[in-house]
Protein backbone atom coordinates (compact mmCIF):
# COMPACT_ATOMS: atom_id res chain seq x y z
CA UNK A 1 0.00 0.00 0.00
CA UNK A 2 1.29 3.31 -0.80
CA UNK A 3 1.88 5.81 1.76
CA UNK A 4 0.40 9.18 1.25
CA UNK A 5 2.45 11.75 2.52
CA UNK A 6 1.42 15.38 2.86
CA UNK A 7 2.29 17.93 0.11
CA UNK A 8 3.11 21.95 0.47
CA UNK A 9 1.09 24.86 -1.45
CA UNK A 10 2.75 24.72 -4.85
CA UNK A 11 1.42 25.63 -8.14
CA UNK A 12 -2.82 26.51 -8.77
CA UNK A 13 -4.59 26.31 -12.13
CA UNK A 14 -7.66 28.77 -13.16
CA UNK A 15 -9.67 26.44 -16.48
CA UNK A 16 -13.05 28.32 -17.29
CA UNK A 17 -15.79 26.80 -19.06
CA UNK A 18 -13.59 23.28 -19.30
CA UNK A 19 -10.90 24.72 -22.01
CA UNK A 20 -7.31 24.35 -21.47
CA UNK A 21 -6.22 27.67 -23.49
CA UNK A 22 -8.41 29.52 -20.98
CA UNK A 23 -5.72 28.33 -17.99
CA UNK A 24 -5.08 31.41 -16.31
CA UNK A 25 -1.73 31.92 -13.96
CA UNK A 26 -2.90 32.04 -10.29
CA UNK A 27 -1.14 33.53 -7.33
CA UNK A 28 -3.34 32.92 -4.52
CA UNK A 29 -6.77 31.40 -3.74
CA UNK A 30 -9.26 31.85 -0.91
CA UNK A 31 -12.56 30.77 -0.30
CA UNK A 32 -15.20 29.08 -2.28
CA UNK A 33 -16.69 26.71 0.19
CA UNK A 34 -20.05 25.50 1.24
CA UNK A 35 -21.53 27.00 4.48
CA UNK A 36 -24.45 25.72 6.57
CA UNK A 37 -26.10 28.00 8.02
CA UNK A 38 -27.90 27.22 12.05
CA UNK A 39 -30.90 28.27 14.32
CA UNK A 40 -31.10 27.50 17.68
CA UNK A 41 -34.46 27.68 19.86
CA UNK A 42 -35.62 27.07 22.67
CA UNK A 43 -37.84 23.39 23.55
CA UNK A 44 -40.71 23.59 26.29
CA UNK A 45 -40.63 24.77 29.82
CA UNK A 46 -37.04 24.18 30.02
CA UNK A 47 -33.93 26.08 29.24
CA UNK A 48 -32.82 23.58 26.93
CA UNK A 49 -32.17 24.95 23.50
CA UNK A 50 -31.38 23.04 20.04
CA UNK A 51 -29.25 23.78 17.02
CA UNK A 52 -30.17 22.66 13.53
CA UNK A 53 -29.07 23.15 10.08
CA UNK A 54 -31.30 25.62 7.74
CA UNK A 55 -30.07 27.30 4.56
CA UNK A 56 -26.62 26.64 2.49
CA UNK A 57 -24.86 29.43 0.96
CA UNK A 58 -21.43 29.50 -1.04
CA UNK A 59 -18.73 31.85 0.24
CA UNK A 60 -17.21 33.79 -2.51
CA UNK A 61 -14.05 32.37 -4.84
CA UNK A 62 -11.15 34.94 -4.47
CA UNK A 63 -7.98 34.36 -6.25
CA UNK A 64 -5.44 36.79 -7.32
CA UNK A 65 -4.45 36.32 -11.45
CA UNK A 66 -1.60 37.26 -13.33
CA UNK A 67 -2.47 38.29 -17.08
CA UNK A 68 -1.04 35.13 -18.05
CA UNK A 69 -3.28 33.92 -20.66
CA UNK A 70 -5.73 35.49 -19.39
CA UNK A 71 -7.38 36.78 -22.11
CA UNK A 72 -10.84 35.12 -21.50
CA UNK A 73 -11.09 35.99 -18.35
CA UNK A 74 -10.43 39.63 -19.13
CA UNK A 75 -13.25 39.51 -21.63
CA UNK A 76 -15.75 37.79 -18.78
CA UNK A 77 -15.00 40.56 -16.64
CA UNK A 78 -15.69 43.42 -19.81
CA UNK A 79 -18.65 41.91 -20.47
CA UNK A 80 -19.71 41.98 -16.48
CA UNK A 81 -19.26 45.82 -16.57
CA UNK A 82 -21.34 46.31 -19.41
CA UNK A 83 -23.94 44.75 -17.86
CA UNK A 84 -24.11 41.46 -20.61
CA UNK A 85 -23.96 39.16 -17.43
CA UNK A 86 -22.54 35.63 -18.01
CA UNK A 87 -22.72 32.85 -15.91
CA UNK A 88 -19.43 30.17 -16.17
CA UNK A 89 -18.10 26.99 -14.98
CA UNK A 90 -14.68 26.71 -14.18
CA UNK A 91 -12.14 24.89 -11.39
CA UNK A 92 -9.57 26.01 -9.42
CA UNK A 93 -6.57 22.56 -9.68
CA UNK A 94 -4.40 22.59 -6.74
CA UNK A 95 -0.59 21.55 -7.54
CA UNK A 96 2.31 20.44 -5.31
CA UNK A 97 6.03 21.57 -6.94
CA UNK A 98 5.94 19.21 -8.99
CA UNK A 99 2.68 20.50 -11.02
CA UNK A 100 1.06 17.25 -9.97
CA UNK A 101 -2.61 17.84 -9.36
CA UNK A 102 -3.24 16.75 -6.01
CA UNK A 103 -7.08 18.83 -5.80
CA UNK A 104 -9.48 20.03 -7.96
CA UNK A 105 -11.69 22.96 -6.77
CA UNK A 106 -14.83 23.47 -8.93
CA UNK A 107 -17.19 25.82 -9.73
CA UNK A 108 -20.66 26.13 -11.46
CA UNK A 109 -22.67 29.19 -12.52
CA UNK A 110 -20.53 31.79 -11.40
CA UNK A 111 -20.54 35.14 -11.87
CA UNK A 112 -18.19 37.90 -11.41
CA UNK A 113 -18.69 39.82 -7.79
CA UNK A 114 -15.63 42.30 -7.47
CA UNK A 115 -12.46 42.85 -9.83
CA UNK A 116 -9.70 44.97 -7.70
CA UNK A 117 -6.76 46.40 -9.80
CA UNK A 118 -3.69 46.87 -7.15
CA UNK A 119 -2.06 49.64 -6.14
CA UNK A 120 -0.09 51.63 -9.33
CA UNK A 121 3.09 53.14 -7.83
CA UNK A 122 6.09 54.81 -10.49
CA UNK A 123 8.83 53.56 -7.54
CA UNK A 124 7.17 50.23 -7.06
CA UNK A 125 8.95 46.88 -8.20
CA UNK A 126 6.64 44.55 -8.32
CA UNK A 127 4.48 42.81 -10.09
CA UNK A 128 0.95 43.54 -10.84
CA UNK A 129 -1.87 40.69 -10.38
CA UNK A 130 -5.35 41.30 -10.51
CA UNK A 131 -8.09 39.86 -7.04
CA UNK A 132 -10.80 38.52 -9.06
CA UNK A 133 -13.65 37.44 -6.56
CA UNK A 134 -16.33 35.01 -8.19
CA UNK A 135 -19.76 34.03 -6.57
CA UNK A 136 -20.82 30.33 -7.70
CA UNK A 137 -23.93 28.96 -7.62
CA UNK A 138 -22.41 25.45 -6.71
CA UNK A 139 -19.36 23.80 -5.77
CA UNK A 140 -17.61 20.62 -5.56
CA UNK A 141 -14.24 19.34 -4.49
CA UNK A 142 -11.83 16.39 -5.41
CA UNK A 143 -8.73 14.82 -5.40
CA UNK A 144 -6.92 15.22 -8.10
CA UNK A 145 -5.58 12.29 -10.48
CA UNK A 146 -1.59 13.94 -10.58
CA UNK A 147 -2.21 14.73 -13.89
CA UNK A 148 0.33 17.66 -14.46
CA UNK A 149 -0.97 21.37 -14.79
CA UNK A 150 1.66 23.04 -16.11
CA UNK A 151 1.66 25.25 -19.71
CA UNK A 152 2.64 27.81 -21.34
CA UNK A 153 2.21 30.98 -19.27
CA UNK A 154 3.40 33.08 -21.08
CA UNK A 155 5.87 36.12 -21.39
CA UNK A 156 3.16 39.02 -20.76
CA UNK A 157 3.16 38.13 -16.87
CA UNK A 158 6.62 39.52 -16.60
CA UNK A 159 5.67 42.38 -18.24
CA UNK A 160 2.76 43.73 -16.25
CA UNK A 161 4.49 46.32 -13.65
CA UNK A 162 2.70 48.25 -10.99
CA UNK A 163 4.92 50.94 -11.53
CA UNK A 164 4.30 51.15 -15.40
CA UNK A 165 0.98 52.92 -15.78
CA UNK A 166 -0.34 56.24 -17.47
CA UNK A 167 -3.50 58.13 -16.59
CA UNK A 168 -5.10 60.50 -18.77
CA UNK A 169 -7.77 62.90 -18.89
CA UNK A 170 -9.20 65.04 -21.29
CA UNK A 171 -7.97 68.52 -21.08
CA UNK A 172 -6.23 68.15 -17.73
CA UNK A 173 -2.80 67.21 -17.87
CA UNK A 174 -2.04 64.16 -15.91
CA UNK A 175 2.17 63.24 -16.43
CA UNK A 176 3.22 63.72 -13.44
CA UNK A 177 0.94 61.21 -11.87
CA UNK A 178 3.06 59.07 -9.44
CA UNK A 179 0.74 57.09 -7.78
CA UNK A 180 -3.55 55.58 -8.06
CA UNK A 181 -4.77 53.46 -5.19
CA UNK A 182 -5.90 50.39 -5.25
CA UNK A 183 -9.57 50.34 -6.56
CA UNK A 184 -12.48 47.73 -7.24
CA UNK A 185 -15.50 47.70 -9.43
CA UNK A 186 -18.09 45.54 -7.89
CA UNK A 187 -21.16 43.86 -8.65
CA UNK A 188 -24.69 43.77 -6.67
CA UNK A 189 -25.70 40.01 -6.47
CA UNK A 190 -29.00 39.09 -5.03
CA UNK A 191 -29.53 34.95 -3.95
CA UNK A 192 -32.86 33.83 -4.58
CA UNK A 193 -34.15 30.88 -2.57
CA UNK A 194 -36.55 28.47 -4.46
CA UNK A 195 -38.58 25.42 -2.43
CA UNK A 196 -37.18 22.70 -3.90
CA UNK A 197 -33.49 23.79 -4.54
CA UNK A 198 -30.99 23.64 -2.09
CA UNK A 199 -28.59 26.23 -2.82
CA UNK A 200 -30.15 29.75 -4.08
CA UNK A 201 -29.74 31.46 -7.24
CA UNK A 202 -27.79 33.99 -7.37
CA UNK A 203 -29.30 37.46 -9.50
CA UNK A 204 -27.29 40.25 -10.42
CA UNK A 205 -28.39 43.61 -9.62
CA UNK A 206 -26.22 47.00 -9.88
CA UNK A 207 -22.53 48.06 -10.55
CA UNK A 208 -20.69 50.10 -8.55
CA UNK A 209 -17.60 51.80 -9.92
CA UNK A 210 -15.34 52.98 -7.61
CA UNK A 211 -13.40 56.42 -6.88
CA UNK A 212 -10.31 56.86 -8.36
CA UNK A 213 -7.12 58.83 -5.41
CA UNK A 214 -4.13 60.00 -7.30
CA UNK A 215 -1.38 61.28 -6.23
CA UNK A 216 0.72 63.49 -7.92
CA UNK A 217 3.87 66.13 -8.02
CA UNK A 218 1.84 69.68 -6.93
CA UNK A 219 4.78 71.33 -9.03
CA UNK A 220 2.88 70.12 -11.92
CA UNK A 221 -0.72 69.93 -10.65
CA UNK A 222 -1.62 73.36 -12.13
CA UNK A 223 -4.45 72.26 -14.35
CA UNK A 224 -5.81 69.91 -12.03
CA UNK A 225 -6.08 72.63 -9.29
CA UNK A 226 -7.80 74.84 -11.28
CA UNK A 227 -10.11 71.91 -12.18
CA UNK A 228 -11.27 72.09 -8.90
CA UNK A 229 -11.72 75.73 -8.33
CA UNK A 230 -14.20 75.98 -11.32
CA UNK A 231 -15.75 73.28 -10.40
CA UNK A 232 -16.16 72.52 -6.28
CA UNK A 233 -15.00 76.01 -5.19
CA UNK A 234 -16.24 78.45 -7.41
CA UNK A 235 -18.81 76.47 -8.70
CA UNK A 236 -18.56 78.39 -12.18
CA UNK A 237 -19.00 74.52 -14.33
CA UNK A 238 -22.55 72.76 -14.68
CA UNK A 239 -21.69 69.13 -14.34
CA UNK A 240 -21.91 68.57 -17.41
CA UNK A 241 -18.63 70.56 -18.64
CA UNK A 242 -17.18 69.72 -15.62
CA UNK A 243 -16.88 65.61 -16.05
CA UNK A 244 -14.39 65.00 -18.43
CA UNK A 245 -13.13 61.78 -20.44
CA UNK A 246 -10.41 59.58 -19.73
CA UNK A 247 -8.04 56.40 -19.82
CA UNK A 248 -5.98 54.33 -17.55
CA UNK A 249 -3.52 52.65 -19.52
CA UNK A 250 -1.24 49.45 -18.33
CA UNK A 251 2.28 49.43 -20.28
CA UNK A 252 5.27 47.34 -20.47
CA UNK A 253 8.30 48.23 -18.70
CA UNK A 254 9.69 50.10 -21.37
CA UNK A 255 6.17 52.24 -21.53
CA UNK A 256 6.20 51.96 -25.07
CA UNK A 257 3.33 49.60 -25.28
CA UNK A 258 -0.33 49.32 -23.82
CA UNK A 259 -1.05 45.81 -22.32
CA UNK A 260 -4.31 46.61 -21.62
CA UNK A 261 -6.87 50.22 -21.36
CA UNK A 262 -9.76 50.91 -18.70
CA UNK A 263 -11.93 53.67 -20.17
CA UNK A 264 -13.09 56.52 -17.83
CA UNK A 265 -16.30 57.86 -18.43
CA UNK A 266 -18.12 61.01 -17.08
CA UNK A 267 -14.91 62.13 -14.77
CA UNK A 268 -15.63 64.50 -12.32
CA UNK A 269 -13.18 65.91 -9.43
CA UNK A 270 -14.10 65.40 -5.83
CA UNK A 271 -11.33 67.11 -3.53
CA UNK A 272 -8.16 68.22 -3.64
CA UNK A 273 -5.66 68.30 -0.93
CA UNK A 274 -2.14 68.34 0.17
CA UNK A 275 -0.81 65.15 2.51
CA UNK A 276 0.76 65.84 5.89
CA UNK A 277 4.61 66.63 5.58
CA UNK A 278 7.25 67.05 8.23
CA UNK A 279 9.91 70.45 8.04
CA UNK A 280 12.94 70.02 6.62
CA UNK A 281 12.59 66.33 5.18
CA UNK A 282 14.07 65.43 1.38
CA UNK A 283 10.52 64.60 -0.05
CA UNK A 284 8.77 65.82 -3.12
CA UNK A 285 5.84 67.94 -2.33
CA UNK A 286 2.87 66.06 -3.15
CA UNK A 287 -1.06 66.61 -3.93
CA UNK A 288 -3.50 64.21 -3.91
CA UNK A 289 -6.58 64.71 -5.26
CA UNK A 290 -10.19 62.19 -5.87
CA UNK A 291 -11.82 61.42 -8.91
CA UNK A 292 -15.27 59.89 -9.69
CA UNK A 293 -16.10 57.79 -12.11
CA UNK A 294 -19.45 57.66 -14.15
CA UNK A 295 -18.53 54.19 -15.53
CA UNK A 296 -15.66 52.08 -16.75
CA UNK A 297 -15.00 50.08 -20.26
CA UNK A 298 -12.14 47.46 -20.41
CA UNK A 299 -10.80 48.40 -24.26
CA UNK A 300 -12.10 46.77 -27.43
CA UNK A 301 -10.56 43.12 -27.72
CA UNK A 302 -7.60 44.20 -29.93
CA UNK A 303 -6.32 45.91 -26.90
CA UNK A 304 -6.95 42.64 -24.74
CA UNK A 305 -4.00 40.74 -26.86
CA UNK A 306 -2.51 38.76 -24.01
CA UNK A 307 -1.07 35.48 -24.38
């Protein structure tokens, strides 16, 4: 009989929809189990109180993806924000360091609840990786048959920087931008519970697009500070000339090329400020300054070319 020995968190696998060139590269993975949820009340005259099982509900799927061939995934999530909701079937295949699959995590009729792009910093080093959090309908869980996972991943993972970014906006000039939190678009979902089904179906309802805090050099913030006089101080812009059009663009190293474009729609600015600073310290003088964000396009599929 052969001894089965523990194994250490390795490699993961992202398939969607049960096709091999849709094999996403994974850094992390959390959640995506079944919990029962439990009453308790209370039996008689006594003080005696008992617990039972009532509804099931499945936690959200979060895993954070590299760009990796993940060109189908990107177009799931452009067609979430436009409101042409999908539902898909995918697994999540648990490796050891060999790329043996030792666990299969799968998931049916999922849709997409949150996308959070990290933190875009010019002095950063890292690497950028997307927290995709998906909301199944059902899941299931196996062993897996050490069948290996490993592929082609790719050469565009290397090349997606957090520190290799460009933001523009329409009139206002934007160069000298240094720095855009992290930020997450998210999507309402609603579970519906039917008699006869166990688990609820899950509706989607509303997006919310998120605020957009950049920080930039105020040596060059001219245009963006008089943005905000016209329009929150002085009040002298309807809304309407106020919002402006936009782009967040993700480059390669060398910032010659676009990996991939969010589209900013109806742009408006929200404040304006100056961070705390201490005397005499060798620090550039910063602003920092909020945008809104009417809505949000991931570019046309030319621009989603990733391996």
């Amino acid at each position: 009989m052969t001894t089965r020995r523990a194994y250490t968190t390795g490699h993961f696998a992202l398939d969607i929809d049960g096709n091999a060139l849709r094999t996403a590269h994974i850094k992390s993975v959390e959640g995506g189990h079944v919990k029962l949820n439990s009453v308790d009340e209370q039996m008689g005259q006594d003080n005696l109180r008992i617990k039972h099982g009532t509804s099931l509900e499945v936690e959200p799927l979060t895993c954070e993806i590299g760009l990796s061939q993940a060109n189908y995934l990107l177009w799931w999530i452009k067609k979430s924000w436009r409101k042409e909701f999908a539902r898909h079937n995918g697994s999540i295949t648990h490796a050891d360091f060999q790329y043996k699959a030792q666990f299969v995590h799968q998931f049916f009729d999922a849709l997409i609840e949150e996308t959070q792009f990290p933190t875009l910093d010019s002095q950063s080093k890292d690497p950028a990786y997307l927290k995709v959090k998906f909301r199944p309908e059902r899941v299931d869980m196996k062993r897996g048959g050490g069948e290996s996972v490993s592929g082609s991943f790719g050469g565009k993972q290397k090349l997606w920087l957090s520190s290799a970014f460009r933001l523009t906006i329409d009139g206002v000039d934007t160069s000298k931008v240094s720095r855009i939190d992290a930020f997450s678009v998210k999507q309402g979902i609603k579970p519906i519970a039917s008699g006869p089904a166990r688990f609820p179906e899950l509706v989607p309802t509303k997006i919310e697009f998120p605020d957009l805090s950049v920080t930039m050099s105020l040596q060059y913030a001219d245009q963006v500070l008089d943005w905000y006089h016209q329009y929150v101080i002085d009040g002298k812009m309807n809304q309407t000339k106020a919002e402006k059009q936009g782009a967040l663009e993700f480059l390669t190293p060398d910032r010659q090329e676009v990996l991939f474009r969010i589209n900013l729609y109806d742009v408006g600015i929200k404040s304006f400020q100056i961070p705390k600073v201490e005397a005499n310290q060798d620090q550039i003088k910063r602003c920092k300054f909020e945008l809104y964000v009417g809505y949000m396009d991931l570019d046309n599929d030319g621009a989603l070319g990733l391996e």
